[in-house]
Protein backbone atom coordinates (compact mmCIF):
# COMPACT_ATOMS: atom_id res chain seq x y z
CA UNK A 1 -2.25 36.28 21.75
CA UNK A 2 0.70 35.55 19.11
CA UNK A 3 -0.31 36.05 15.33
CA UNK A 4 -0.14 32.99 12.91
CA UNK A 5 2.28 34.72 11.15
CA UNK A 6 4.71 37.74 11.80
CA UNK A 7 2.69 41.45 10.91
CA UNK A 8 3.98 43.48 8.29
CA UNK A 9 7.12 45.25 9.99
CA UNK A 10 7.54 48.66 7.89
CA UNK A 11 11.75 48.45 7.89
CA UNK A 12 12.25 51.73 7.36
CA UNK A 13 15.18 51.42 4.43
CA UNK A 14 14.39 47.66 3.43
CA UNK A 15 10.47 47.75 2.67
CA UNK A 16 9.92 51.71 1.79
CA UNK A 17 13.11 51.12 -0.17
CA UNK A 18 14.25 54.46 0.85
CA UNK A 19 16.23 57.05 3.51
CA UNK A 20 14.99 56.71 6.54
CA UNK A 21 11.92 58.35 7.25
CA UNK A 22 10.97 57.37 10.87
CA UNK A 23 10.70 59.78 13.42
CA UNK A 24 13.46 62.32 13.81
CA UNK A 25 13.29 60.85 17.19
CA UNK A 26 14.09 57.43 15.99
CA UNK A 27 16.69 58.36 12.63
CA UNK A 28 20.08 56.80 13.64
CA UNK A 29 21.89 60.23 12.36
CA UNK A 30 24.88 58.80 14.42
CA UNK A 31 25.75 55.66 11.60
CA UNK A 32 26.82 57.76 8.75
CA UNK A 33 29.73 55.11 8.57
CA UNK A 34 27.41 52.58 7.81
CA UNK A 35 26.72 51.35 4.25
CA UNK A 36 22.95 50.81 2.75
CA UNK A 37 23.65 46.82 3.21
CA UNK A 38 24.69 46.73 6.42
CA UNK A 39 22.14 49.64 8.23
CA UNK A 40 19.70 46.47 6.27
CA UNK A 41 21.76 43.85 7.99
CA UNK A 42 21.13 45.27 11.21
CA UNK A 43 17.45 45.97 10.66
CA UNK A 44 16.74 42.69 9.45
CA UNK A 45 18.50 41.55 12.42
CA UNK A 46 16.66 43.72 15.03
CA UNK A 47 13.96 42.37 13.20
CA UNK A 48 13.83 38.70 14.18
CA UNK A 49 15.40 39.89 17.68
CA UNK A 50 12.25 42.08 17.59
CA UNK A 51 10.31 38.55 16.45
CA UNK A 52 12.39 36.92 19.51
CA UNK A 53 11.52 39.04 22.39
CA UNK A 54 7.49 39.03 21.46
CA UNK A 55 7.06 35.42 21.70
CA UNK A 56 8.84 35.54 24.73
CA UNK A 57 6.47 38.36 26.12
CA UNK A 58 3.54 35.92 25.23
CA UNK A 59 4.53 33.38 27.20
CA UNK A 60 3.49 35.38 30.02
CA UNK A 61 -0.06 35.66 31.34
CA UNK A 62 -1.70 38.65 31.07
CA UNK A 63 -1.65 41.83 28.61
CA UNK A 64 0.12 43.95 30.89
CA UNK A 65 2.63 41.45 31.89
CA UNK A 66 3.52 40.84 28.11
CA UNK A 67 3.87 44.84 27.49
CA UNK A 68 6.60 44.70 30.97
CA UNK A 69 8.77 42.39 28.87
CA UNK A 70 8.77 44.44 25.56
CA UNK A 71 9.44 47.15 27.71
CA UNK A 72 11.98 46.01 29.72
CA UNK A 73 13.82 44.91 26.38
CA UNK A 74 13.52 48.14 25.25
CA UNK A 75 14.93 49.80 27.95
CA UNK A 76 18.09 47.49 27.99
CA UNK A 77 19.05 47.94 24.24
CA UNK A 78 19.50 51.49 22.81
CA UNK A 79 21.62 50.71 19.94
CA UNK A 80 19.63 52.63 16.71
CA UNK A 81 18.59 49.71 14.57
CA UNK A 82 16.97 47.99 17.02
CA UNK A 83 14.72 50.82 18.81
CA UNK A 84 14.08 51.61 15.03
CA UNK A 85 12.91 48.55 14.48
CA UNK A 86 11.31 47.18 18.01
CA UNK A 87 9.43 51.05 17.99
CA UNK A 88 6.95 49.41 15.78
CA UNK A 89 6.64 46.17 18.19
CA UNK A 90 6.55 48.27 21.35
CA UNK A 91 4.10 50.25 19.99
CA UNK A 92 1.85 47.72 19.27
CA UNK A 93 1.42 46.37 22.42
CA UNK A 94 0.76 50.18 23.90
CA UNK A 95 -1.98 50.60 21.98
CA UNK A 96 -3.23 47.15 23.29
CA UNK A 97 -3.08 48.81 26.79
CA UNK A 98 -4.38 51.51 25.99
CA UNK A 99 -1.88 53.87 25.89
CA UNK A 100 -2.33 55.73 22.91
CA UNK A 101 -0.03 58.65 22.94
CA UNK A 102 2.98 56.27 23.78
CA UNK A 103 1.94 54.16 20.51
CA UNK A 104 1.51 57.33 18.28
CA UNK A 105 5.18 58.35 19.77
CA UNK A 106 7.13 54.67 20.09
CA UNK A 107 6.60 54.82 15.92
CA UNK A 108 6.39 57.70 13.91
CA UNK A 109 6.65 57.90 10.18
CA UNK A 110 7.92 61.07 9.21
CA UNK A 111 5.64 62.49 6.33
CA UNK A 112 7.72 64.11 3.89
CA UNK A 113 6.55 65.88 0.85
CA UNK A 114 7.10 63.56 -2.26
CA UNK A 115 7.82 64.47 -5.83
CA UNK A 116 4.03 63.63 -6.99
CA UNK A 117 2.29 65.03 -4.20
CA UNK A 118 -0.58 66.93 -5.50
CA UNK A 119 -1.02 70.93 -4.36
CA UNK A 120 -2.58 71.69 -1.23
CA UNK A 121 -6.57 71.62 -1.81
CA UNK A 122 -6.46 75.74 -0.24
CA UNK A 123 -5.11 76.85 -3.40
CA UNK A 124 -7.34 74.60 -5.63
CA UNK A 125 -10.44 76.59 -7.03
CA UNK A 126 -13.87 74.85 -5.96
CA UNK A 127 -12.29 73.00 -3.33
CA UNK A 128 -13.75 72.94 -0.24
CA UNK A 129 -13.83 70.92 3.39
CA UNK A 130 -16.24 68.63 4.13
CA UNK A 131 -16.94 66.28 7.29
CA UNK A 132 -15.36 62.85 6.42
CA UNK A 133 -18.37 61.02 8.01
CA UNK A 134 -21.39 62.55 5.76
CA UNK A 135 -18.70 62.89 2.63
CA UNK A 136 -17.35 59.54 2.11
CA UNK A 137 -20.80 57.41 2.27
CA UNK A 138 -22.19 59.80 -0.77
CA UNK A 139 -18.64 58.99 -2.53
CA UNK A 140 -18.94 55.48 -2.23
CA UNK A 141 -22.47 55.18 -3.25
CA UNK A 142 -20.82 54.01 -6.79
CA UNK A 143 -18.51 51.64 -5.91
CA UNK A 144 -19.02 47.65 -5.24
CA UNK A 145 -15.56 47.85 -2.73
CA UNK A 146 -14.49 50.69 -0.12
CA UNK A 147 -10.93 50.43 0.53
CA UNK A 148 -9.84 51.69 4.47
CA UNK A 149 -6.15 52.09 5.66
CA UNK A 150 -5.19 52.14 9.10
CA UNK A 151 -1.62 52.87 10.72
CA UNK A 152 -1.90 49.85 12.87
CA UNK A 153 -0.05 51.68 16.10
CA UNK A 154 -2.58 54.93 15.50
CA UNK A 155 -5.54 53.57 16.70
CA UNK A 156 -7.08 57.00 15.65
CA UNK A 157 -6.88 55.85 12.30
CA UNK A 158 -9.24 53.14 12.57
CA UNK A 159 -11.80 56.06 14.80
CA UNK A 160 -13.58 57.21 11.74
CA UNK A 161 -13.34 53.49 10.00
CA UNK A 162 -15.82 52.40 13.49
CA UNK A 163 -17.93 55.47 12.68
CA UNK A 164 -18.42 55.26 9.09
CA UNK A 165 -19.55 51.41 9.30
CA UNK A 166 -23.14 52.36 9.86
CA UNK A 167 -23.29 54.72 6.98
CA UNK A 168 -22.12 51.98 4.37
CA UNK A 169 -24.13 49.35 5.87
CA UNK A 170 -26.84 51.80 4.90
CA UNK A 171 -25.47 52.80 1.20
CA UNK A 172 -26.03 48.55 1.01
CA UNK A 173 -22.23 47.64 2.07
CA UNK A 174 -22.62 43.69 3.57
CA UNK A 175 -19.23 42.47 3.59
CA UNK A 176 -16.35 43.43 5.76
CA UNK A 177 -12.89 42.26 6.17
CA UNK A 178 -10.08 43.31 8.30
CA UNK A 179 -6.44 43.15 8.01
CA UNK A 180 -5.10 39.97 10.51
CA UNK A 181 -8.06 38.72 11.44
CA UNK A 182 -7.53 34.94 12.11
CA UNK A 183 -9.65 32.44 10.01
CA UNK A 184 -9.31 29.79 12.13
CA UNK A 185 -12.02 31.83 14.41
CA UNK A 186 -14.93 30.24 13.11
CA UNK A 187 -16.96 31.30 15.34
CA UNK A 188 -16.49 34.85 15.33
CA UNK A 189 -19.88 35.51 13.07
CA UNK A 190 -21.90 33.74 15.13
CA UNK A 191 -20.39 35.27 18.52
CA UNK A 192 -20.95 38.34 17.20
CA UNK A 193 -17.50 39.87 19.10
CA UNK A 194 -13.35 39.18 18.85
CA UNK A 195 -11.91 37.13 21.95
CA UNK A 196 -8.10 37.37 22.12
CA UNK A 197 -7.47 34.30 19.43
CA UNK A 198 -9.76 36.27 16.72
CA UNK A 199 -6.85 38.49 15.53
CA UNK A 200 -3.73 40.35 15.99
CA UNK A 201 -4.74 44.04 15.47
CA UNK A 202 -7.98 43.22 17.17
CA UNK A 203 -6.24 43.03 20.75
CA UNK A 204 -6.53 47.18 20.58
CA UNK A 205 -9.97 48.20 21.72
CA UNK A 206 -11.14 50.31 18.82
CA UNK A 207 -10.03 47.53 16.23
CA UNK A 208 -12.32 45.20 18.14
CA UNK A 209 -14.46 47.71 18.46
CA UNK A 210 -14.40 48.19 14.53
CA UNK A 211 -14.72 43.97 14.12
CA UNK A 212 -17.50 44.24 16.82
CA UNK A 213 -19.70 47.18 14.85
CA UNK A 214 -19.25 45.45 11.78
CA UNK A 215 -20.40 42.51 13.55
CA UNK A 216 -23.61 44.10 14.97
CA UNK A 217 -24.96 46.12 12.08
CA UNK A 218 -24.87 42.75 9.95
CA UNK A 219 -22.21 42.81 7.90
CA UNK A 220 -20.78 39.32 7.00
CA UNK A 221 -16.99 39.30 8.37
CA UNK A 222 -14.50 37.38 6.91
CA UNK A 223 -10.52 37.36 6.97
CA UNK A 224 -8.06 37.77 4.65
CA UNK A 225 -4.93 37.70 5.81
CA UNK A 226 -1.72 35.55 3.75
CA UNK A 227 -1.98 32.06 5.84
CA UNK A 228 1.83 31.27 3.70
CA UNK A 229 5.30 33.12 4.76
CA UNK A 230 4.99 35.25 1.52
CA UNK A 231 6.14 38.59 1.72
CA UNK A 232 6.07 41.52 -0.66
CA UNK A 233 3.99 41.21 -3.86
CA UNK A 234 3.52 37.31 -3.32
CA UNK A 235 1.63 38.13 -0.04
CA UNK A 236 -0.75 41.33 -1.68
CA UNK A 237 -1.54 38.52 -4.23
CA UNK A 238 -2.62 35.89 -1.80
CA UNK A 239 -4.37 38.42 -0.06
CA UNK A 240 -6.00 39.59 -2.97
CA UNK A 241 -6.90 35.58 -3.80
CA UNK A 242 -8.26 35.19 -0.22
CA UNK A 243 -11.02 38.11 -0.59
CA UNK A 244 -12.09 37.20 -4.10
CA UNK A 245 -12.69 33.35 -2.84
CA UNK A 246 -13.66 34.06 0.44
CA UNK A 247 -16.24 37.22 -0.77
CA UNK A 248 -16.83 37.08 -4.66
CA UNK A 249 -16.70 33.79 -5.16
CA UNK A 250 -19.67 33.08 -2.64
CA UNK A 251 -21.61 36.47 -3.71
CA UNK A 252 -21.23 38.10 -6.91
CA UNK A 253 -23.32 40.91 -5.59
CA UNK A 254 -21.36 41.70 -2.58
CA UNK A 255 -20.65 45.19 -1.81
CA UNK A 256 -17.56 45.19 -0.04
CA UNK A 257 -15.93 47.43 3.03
CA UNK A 258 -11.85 46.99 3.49
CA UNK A 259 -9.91 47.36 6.56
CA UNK A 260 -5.88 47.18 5.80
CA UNK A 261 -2.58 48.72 6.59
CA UNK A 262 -0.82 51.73 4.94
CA UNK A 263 -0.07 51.24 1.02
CA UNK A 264 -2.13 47.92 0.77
CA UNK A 265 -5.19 49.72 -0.77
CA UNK A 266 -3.01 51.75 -3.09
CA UNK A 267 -4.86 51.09 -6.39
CA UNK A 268 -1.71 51.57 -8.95
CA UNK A 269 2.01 52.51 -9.22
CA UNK A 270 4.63 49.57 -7.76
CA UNK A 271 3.98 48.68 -4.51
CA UNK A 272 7.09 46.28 -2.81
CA UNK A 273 8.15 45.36 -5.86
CA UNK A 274 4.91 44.50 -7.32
CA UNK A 275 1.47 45.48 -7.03
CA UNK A 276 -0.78 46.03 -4.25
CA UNK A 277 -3.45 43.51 -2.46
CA UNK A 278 -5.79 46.19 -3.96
CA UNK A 279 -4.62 46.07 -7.50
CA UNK A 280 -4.40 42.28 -7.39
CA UNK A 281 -7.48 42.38 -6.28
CA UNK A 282 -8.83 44.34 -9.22
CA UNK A 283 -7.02 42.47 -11.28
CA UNK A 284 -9.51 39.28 -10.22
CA UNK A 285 -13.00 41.11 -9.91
CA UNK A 286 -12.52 44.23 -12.19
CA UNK A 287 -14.92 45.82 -9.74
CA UNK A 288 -14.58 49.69 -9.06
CA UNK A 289 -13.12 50.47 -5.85
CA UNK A 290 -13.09 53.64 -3.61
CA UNK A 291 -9.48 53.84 -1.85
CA UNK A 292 -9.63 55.95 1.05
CA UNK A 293 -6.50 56.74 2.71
CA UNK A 294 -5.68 57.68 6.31
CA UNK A 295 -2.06 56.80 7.39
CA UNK A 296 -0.51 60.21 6.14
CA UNK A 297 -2.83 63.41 7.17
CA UNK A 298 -3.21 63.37 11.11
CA UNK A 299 -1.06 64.78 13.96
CA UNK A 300 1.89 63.00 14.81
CA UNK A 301 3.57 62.73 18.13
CA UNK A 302 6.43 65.52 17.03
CA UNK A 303 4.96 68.26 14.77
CA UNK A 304 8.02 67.68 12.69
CA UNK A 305 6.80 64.74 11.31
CA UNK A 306 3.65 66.11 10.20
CA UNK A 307 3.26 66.52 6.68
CA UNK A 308 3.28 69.82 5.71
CA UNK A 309 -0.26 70.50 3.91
CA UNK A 310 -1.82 68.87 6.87
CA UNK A 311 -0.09 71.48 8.75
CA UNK A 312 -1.29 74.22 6.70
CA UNK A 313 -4.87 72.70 6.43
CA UNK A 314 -4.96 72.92 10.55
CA UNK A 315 -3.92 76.33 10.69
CA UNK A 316 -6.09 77.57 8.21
CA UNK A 317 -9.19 75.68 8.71
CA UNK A 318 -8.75 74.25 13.07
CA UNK A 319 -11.57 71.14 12.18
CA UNK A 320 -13.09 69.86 15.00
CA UNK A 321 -13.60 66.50 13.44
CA UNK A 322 -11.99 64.44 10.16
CA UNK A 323 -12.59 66.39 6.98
CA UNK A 324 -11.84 65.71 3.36
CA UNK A 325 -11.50 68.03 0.70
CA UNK A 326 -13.79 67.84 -2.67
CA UNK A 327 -14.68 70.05 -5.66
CA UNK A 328 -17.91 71.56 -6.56
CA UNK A 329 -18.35 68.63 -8.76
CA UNK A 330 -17.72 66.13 -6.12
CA UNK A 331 -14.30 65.10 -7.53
CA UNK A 332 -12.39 64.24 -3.86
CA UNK A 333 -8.49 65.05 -3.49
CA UNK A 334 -6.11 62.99 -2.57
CA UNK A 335 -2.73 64.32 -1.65
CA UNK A 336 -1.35 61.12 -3.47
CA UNK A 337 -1.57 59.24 -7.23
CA UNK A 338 -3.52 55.41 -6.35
CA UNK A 339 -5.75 57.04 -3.89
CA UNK A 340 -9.13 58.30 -4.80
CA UNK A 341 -9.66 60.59 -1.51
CA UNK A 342 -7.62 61.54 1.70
CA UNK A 343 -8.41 62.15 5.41
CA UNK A 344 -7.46 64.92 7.85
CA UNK A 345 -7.69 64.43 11.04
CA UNK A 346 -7.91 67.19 13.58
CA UNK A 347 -5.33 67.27 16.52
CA UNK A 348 -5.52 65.43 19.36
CA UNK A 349 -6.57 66.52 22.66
CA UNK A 350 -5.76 64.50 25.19
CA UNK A 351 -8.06 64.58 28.63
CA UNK A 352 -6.56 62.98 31.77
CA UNK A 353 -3.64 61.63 29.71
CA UNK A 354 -6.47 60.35 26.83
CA UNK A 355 -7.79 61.22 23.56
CA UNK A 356 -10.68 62.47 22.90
CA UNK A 357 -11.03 61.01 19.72
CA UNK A 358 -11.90 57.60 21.89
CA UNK A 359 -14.93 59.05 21.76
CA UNK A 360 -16.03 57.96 18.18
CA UNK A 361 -17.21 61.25 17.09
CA UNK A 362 -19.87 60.86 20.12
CA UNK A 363 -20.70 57.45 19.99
CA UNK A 364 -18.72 57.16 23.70
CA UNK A 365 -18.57 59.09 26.61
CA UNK A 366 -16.08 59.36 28.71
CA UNK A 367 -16.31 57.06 32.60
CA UNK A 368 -14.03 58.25 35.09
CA UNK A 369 -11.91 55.50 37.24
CA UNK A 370 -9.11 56.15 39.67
CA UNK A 371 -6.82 53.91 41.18
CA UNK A 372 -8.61 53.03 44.50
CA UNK A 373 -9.76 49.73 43.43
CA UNK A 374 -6.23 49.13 42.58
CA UNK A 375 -5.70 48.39 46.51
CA UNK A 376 -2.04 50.12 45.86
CA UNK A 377 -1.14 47.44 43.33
CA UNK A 378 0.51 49.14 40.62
CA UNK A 379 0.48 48.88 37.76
CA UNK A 380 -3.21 48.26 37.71
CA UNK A 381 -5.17 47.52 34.41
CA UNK A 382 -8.68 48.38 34.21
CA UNK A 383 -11.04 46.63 31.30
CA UNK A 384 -14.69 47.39 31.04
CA UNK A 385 -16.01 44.68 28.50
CA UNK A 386 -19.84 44.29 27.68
CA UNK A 387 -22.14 42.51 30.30
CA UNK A 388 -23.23 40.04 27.51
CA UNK A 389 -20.05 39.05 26.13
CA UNK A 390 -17.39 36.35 27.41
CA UNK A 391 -14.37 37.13 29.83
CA UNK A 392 -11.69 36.41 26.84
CA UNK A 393 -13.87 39.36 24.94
CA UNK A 394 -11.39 42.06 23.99
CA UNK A 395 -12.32 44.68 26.05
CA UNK A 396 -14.54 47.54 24.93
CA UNK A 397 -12.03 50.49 26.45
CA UNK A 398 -8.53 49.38 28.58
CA UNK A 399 -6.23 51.55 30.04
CA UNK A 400 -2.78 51.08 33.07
CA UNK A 401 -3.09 53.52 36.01
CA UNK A 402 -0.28 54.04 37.84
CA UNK A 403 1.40 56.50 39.99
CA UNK A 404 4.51 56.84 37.40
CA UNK A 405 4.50 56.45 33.73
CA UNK A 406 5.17 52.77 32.60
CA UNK A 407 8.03 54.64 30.29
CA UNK A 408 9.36 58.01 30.05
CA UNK A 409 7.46 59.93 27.00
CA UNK A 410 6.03 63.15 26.08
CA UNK A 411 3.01 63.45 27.99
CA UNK A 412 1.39 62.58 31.29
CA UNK A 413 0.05 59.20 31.67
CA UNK A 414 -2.47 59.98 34.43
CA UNK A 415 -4.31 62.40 36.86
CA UNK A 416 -2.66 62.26 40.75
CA UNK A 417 -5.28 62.91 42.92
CA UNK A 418 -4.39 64.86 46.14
CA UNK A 419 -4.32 61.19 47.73
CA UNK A 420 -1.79 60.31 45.36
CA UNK A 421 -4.16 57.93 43.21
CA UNK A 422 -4.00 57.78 39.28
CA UNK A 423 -7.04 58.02 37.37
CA UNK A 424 -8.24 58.79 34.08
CA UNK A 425 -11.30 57.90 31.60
CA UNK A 426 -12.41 55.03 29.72
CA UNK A 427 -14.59 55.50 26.95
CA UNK A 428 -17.67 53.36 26.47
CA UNK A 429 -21.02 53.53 24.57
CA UNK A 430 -24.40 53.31 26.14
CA UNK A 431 -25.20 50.04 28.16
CA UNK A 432 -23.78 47.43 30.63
CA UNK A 433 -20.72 46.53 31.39
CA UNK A 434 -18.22 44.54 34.00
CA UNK A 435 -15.47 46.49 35.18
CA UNK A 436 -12.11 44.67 36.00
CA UNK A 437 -8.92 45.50 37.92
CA UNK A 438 -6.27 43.13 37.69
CA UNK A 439 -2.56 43.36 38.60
CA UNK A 440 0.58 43.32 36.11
CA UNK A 441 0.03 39.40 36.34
CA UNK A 442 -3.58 38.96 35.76
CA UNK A 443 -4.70 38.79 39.17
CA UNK A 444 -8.52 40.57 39.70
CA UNK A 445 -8.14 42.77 42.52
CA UNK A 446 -11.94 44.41 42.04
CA UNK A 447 -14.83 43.69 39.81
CA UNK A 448 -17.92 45.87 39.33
CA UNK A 449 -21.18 45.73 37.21
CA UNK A 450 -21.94 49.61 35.74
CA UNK A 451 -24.55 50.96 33.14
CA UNK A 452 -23.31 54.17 30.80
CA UNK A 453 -26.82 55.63 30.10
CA UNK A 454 -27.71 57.17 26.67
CA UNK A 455 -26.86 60.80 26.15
CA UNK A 456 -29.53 62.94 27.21
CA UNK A 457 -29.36 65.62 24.19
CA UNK A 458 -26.78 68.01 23.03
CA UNK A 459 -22.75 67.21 23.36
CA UNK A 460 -23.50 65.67 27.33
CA UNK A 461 -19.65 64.11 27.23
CA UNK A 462 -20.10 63.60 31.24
CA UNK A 463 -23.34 61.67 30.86
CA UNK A 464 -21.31 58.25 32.05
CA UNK A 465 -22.94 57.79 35.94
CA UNK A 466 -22.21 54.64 38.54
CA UNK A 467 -24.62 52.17 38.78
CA UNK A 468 -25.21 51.78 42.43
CA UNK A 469 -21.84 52.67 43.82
CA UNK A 470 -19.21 54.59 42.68
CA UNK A 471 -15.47 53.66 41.61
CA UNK A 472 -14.31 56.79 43.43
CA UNK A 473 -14.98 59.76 40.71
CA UNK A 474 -16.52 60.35 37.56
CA UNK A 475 -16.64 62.81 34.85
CA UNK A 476 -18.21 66.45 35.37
CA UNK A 477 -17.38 68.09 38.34
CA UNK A 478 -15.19 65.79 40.69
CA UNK A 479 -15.76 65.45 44.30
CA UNK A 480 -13.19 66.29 47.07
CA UNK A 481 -10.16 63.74 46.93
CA UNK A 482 -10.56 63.49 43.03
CA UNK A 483 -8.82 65.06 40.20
CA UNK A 484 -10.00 67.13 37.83
């Protein structure tokens, strides 16, 4: 797993072109003495030492042994432009694990107000809250393209984009493309699944899990990603070329469905220096486009870096599930110019040291594992991929148990049992699947077969039940010895 080319690393004062606005966690408030050009020196710098230490890590066999290096680098330097910059990597490769709260908190974009923010939709007349899921297909119903973002270390960002895929698909969306997908999988269409050479991004569960439902309902998947080293405006362009050629080009007709990071599907104002992969990509098809954006409006790690109308919006409204705001006309707000509509999404809950939101709005339910099978090998990483699909498959749900935290952060990593055995939940939609546990180097230390029946009516989020034996616990009420 090592992309073609390096992902988009958002420096925080070279490529927003501004103060830094990471994490008040991560601002280096101790290099006042420090001009703009050199604080870029030594970003750029942490940069390809960033570049450095992740080939390294994938030289290694196995996910978890890969994440061990990156975080064993991280612990050894704490000097501020590298953990500013290596955050990002680091991050990355948790949410690969699946260790989501450690991603969300390894790289945080602060979300300040900005100078053409639009007002709050509370104090806009006719504005009201609407689930994302049942507003966004009736939005779209007008528009050949549908234009997703994604924070690619919030893997709650791309929850709704997995949910919504079924809804387009229905409004007559056929084509989807995602952000770092590899084109030298050919096969992927045909496989109907990502295996660890399809992508980058797709290594995380839920973007596989996005590829894979795209996949399944029968959208045509292609890539898109810059194959050159361009950078800036030169790479938005040859992005831009890529889906025209690889989408238009082959069917004028095509409705279109757009998976891409942050600003990409901003669809005007300067964007690096030039224009965005959206705009470019207007500026070839002159079709009408629906951006949607998500990278700004949910709960960050720190409160303080929350923006604050989506803190007002949660303390007025407390949504249960992603909501956007539009008027009685059925004009949607955006917070920001270039964006037709934004996202909110409701905080995150976290059960045994998990989101809920891994749930997919109900498509999931939750299957409890605990550490047993680990045979006191820890760290232990458990994958559950689907019975049908190859052993390179990326995983449906993945998580690390172990009886410590694989880094110091703000939450809890995992339940303790009175035995002293971690557990916590995977998530996984109706059907069959192998389990696997396997130690920090790859090795399988336990394998088991298990079917997630279908929900039997109402919200049954405990529905998940062994198939013949049991791993040790599962969800609902927990037997003596497990936790709860």
């Amino acid at each position: 797993m090592f992309p073609h080319r390096r992902p988009a690393v958002l420096l925080a004062c070279v490529l927003l072109a501004c103060g830094p606005r990471a994490s008040s966690a991560q601002t280096p408030a101790q290099t006042p003495d420090l001009t703009p050009d050199q604080w870029q020196a030594l970003q750029l710098a942490a940069a390809d030492k960033s570049d450095r230490i992740m080939a390294a890590a994938n030289r290694h066999q196995g996910l978890l042994a890969q994440y061990q290096v990156m975080r064993h680098a991280w612990d050894e330097d704490k000097s501020p432009a590298f953990r500013l910059i290596f955050g990002q990597y680091i991050s990355w490769y948790q949410s690969f694990i699946g260790d989501y709260p450690d991603a969300a908190a390894s790289f945080s974009i602060r979300q300040q107000p900005e100078p053409d923010d639009r007002p709050s939709p509370l104090g806009l007349p006719g504005y009201a809250a609407h689930p994302a899921l049942a507003a966004i297909p009736g939005l779209a119903k007008n528009y050949r393209v549908v234009l997703l973002n994604e924070a690619h270390n919030v893997a709650l960002t791309r929850s709704l984009t997995v949910q919504l895929l079924g809804r387009l698909r229905a409004e007559g969306f056929d084509w989807f493309a995602a952000e770092t997908l590899y084109q030298t999988d050919t096969g992927l269409q045909a496989r109907g699944y990502p295996v660890d050479k399809s992508g980058f991004y797709t290594e995380e569960p839920v973007c596989a899990e996005m590829v894979r439902t795209a996949l399944k309902l029968g959208f045509k998947v292609v890539a898109y990603e810059a194959t050159s080293s361009a950078t800036g405006d030169a790479r938005e362009a040859e992005q831009a070329r890529n889906l025209d050629a690889a989408v238009f080009k082959r069917d004028p007709a095509a409705r279109l469905v757009v998976d891409a990071g942050y600003g990409h599907i901003v669809k005007s104002g300067r964007y690096l220096g030039g224009s965005s992969m959206a705009e470019h990509l207007y500026k070839l098809t002159h079709l009408p486009m629906l951006s949607v954006e998500q990278t700004v409006l949910y709960p960050h790690a720190l409160a303080d870096d929350d923006h604050p109308t989506y803190a007002a919006v949660m303390a007025q409204l407390h949504p249960h599930v992603p909501i956007v705001f539009t008027s009685g006309a059925g004009k949607p707000w955006s917070l920001r110019p270039g964006y037709d509509v934004s996202v909110f999404f409701p905080p995150v809950h976290l059960v045994r040291g998990r989101p809920d939101w891994l749930g997919l709005g109900g498509l999931r339910s939750p299957w409890f594992v605990d550490g047993t099978r680990c045979q006191q090998h820890f760290p232990c990483l458990v994958e559950a991929r689907y019975a049908d699909e190859s052993d390179d498959a990326i995983p449906a749900d993945r998580l690390v148990l172990d009886q410590l935290p694989l880094v110091g952060t703000l939450n809890v990593r995992v339940t303790i049992s009175a035995q002293g055995v971690p557990g916590s939940d995977l998530y996984l939609r109706p059907g069959k699947y192998r389990l696997r546990f396997s130690t920090e180097d790859g090795r399988q230390l336990y394998h088991q077969n298990i079917t997630v029946p279908a929900k039997r009516g109402g919200d049954d989020r405990h529905a998940a039940l062994p198939e013949q034996t049991t791993l040790g616990c599962q969800t609902g009420a927990p037997p003596r010895g497990c936790s709860g």
